[in-house]
C-alpha atoms as a PDB file:
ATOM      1  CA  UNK A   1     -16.980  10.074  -1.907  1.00  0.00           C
ATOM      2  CA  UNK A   2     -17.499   5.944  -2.068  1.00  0.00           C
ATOM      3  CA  UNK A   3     -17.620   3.305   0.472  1.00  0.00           C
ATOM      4  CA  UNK A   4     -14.588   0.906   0.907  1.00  0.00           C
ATOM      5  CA  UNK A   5     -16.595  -2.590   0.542  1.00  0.00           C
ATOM      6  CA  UNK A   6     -13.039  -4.729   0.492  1.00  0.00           C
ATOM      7  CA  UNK A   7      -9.349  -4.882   1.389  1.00  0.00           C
ATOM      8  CA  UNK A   8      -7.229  -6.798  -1.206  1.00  0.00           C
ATOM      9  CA  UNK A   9      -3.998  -6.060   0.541  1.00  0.00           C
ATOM     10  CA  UNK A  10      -1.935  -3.556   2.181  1.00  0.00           C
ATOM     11  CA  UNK A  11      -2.439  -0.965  -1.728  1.00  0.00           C
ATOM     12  CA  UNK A  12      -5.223  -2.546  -3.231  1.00  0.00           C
ATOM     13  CA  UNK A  13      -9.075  -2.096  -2.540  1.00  0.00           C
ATOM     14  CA  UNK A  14     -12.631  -2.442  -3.818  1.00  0.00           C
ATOM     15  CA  UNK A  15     -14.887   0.639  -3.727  1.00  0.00           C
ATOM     16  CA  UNK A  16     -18.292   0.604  -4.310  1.00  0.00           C
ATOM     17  CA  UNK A  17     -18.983   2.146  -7.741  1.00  0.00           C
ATOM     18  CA  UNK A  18     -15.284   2.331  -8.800  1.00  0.00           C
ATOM     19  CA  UNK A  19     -14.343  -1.100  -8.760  1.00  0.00           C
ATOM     20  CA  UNK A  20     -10.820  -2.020  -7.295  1.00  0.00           C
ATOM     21  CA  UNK A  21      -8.718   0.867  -6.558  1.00  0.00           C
ATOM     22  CA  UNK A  22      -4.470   0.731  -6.574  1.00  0.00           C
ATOM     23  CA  UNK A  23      -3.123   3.327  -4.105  1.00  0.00           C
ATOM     24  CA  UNK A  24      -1.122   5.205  -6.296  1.00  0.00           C
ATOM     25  CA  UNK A  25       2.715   5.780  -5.426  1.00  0.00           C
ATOM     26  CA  UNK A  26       3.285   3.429  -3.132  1.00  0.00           C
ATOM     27  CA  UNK A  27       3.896  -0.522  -3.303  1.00  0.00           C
ATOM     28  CA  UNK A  28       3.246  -2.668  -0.344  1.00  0.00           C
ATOM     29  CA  UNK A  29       4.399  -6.068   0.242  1.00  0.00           C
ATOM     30  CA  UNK A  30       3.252  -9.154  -1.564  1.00  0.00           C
ATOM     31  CA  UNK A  31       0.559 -11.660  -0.034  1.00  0.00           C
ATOM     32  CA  UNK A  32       1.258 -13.929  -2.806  1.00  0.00           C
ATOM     33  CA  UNK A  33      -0.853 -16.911  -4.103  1.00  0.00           C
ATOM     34  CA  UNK A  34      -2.333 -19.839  -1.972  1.00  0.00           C
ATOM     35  CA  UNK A  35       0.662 -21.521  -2.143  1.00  0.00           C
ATOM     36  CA  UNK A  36       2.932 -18.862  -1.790  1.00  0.00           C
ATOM     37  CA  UNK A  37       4.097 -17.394   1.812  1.00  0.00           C
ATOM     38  CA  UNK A  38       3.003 -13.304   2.234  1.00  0.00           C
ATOM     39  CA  UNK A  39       6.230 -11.423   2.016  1.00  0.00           C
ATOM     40  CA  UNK A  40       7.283  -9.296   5.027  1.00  0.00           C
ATOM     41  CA  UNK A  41       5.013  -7.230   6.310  1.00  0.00           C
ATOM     42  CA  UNK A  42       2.371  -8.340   4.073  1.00  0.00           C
ATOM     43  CA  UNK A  43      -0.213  -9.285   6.437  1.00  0.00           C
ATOM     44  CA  UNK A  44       0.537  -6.137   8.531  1.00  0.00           C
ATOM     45  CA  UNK A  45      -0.108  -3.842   5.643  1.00  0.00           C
ATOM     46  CA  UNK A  46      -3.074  -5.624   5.209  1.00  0.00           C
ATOM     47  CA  UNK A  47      -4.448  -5.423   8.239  1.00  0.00           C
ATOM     48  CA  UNK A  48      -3.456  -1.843   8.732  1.00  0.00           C
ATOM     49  CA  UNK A  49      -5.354  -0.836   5.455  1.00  0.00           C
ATOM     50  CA  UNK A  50      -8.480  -2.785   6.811  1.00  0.00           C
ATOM     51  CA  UNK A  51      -7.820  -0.746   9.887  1.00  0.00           C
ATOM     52  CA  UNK A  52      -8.068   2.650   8.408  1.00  0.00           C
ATOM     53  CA  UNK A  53     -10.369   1.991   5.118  1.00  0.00           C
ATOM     54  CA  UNK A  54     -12.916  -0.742   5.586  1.00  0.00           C
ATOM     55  CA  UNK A  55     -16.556   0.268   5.569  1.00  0.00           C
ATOM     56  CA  UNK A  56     -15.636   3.543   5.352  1.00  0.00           C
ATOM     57  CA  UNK A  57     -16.185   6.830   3.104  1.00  0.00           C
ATOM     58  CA  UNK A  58     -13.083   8.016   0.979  1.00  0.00           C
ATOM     59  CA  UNK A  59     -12.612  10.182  -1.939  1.00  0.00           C
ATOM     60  CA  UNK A  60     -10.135   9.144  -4.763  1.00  0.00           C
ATOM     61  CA  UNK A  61      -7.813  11.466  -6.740  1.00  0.00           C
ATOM     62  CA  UNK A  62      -6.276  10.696  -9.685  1.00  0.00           C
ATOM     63  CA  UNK A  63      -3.045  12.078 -10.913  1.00  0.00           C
ATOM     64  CA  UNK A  64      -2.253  11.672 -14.683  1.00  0.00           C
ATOM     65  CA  UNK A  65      -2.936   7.916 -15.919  1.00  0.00           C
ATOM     66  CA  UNK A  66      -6.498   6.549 -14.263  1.00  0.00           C
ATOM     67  CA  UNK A  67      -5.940   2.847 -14.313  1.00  0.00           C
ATOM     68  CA  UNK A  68      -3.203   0.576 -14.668  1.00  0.00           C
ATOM     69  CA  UNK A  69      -2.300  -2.102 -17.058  1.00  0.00           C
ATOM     70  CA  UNK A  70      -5.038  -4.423 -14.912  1.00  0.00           C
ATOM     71  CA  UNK A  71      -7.814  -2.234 -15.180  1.00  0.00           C
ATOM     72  CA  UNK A  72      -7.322  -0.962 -11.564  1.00  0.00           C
ATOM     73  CA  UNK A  73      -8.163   2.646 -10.651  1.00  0.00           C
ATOM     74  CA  UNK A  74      -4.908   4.476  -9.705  1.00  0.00           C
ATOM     75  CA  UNK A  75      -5.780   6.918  -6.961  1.00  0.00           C
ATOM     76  CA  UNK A  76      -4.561   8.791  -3.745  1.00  0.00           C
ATOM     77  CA  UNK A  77      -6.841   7.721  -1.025  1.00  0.00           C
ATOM     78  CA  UNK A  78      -8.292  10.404   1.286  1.00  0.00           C
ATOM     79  CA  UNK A  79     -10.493   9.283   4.479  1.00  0.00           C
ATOM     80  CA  UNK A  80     -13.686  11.650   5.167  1.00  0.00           C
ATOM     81  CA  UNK A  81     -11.280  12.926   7.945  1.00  0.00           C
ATOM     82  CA  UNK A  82      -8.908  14.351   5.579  1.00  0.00           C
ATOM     83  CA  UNK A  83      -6.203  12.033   6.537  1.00  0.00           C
ATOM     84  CA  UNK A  84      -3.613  10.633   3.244  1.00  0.00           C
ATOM     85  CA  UNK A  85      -4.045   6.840   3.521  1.00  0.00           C
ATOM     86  CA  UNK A  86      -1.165   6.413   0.885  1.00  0.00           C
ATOM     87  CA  UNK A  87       1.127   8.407   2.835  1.00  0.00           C
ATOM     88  CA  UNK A  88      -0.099   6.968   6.482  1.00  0.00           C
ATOM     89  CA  UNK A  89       1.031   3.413   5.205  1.00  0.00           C
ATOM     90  CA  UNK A  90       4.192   4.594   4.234  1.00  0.00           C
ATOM     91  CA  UNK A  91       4.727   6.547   7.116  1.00  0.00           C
ATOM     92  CA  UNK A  92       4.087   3.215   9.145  1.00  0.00           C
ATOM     93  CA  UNK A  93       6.726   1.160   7.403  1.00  0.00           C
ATOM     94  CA  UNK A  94       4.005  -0.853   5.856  1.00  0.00           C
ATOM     95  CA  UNK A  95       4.968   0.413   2.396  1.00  0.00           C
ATOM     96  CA  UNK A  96       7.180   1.826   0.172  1.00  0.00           C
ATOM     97  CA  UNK A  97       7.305   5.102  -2.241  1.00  0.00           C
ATOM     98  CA  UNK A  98       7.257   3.794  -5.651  1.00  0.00           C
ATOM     99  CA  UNK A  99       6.290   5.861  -9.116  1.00  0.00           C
ATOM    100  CA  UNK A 100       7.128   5.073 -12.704  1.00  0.00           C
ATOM    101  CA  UNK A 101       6.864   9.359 -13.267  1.00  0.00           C
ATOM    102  CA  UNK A 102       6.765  12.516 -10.938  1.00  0.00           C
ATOM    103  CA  UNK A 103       3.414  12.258  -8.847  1.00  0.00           C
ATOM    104  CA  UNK A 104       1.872  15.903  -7.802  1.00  0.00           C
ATOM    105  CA  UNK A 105       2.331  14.297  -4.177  1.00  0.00           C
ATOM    106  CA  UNK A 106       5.603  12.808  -4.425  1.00  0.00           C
ATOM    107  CA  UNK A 107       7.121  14.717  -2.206  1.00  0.00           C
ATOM    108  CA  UNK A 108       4.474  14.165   0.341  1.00  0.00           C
ATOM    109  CA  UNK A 109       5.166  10.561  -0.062  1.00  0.00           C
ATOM    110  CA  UNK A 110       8.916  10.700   0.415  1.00  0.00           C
ATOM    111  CA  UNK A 111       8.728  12.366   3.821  1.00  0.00           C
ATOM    112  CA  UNK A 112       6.564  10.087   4.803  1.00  0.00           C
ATOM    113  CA  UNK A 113       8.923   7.268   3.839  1.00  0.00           C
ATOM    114  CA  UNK A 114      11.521   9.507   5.253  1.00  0.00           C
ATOM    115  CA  UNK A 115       9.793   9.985   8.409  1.00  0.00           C
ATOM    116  CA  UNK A 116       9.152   5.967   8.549  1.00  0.00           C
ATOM    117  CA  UNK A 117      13.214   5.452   8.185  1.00  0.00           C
ATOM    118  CA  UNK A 118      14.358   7.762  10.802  1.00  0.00           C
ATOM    119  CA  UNK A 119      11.601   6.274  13.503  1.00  0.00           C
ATOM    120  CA  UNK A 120      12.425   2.962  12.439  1.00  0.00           C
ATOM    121  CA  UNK A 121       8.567   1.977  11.759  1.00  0.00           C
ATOM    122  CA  UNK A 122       7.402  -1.527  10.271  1.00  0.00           C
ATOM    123  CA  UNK A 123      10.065  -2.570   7.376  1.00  0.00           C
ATOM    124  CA  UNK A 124      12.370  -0.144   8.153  1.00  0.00           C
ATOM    125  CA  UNK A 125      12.638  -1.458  11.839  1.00  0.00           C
ATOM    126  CA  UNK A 126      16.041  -2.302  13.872  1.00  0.00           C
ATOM    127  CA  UNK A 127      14.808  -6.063  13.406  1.00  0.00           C
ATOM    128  CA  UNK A 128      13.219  -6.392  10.671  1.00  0.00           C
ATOM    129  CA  UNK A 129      12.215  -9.444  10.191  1.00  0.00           C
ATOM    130  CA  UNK A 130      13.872 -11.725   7.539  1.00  0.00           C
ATOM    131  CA  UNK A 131      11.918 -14.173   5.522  1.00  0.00           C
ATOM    132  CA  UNK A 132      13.074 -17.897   6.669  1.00  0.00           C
ATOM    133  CA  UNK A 133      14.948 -19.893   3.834  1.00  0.00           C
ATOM    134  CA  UNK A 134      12.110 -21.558   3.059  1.00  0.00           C
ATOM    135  CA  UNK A 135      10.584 -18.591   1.320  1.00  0.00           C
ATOM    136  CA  UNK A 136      13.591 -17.533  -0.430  1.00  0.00           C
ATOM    137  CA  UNK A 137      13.757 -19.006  -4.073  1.00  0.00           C
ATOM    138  CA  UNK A 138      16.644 -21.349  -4.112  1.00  0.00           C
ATOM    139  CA  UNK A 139      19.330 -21.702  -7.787  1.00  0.00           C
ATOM    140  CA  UNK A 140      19.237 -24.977  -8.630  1.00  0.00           C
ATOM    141  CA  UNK A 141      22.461 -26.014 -10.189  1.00  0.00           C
END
């Protein structure tokens, strides 16, 4: 078990005596840079993740590679409750499943997405909402 010191975004965190952690199998939308506008759903995801993990114990599993190509951890997140942050994102419509290989709790993390779709939760939503043509990268030409 470690302490969640710091949100990063809506699948990235610092934990005290791991460093930053990625939530493994899932991909959440993009804050972006300070000059950038946060993708859809970005701040939500955020803000849900500070929600459930901040200042809070957690134990991380790893499954097959242990950090990524920027020295993150890759782990499944559990809270001292027992409940799957990676999958309760998803299951919010605050993130999506994504894997480069077969994850021991892939199929966990597909009915969760699953379950998001058919309520209609967060992204998946009757409205979702549609970044405004300002954020959308224009072809010059």
């Amino acid at each position: 078990m470690a302490l969640v010191t710091r949100v990063i975004d809506g699948d990235t965190i610092d934990v005290a005596g791991l460093g930053r952690v990625r939530l493994l199998g899932i991909d959440a939308p993009e804050l972006g840079g300070p000059f950038e506008r946060p993708a859809p759903f970005a701040v939500e995801a955020r803000e849900e993740m500070q929600a459930l993990v901040l200042h809070r114990w957690a134990r991380f599993e790893c499954d097959g590679e242990r950090d990524d190509a920027y020295g993150r951890r890759l782990a499944y997140v559990i809270l001292e409750t027992g409940e799957f942050v990676n999958a309760r994102i998803v299951r919010d419509g605050l993130a999506r499943v994504s894997a480069r290989r077969r994850l021991q709790r892939w199929d966990e993390l597909r009915r969760a997405e699953e379950e998001a779709q058919r309520r209609r939760s967060g992204m998946w939503g009757d409205r979702p909402r549609v970044p405004p043509e300002s954020y959308r990268l224009r072809r010059r030409g």
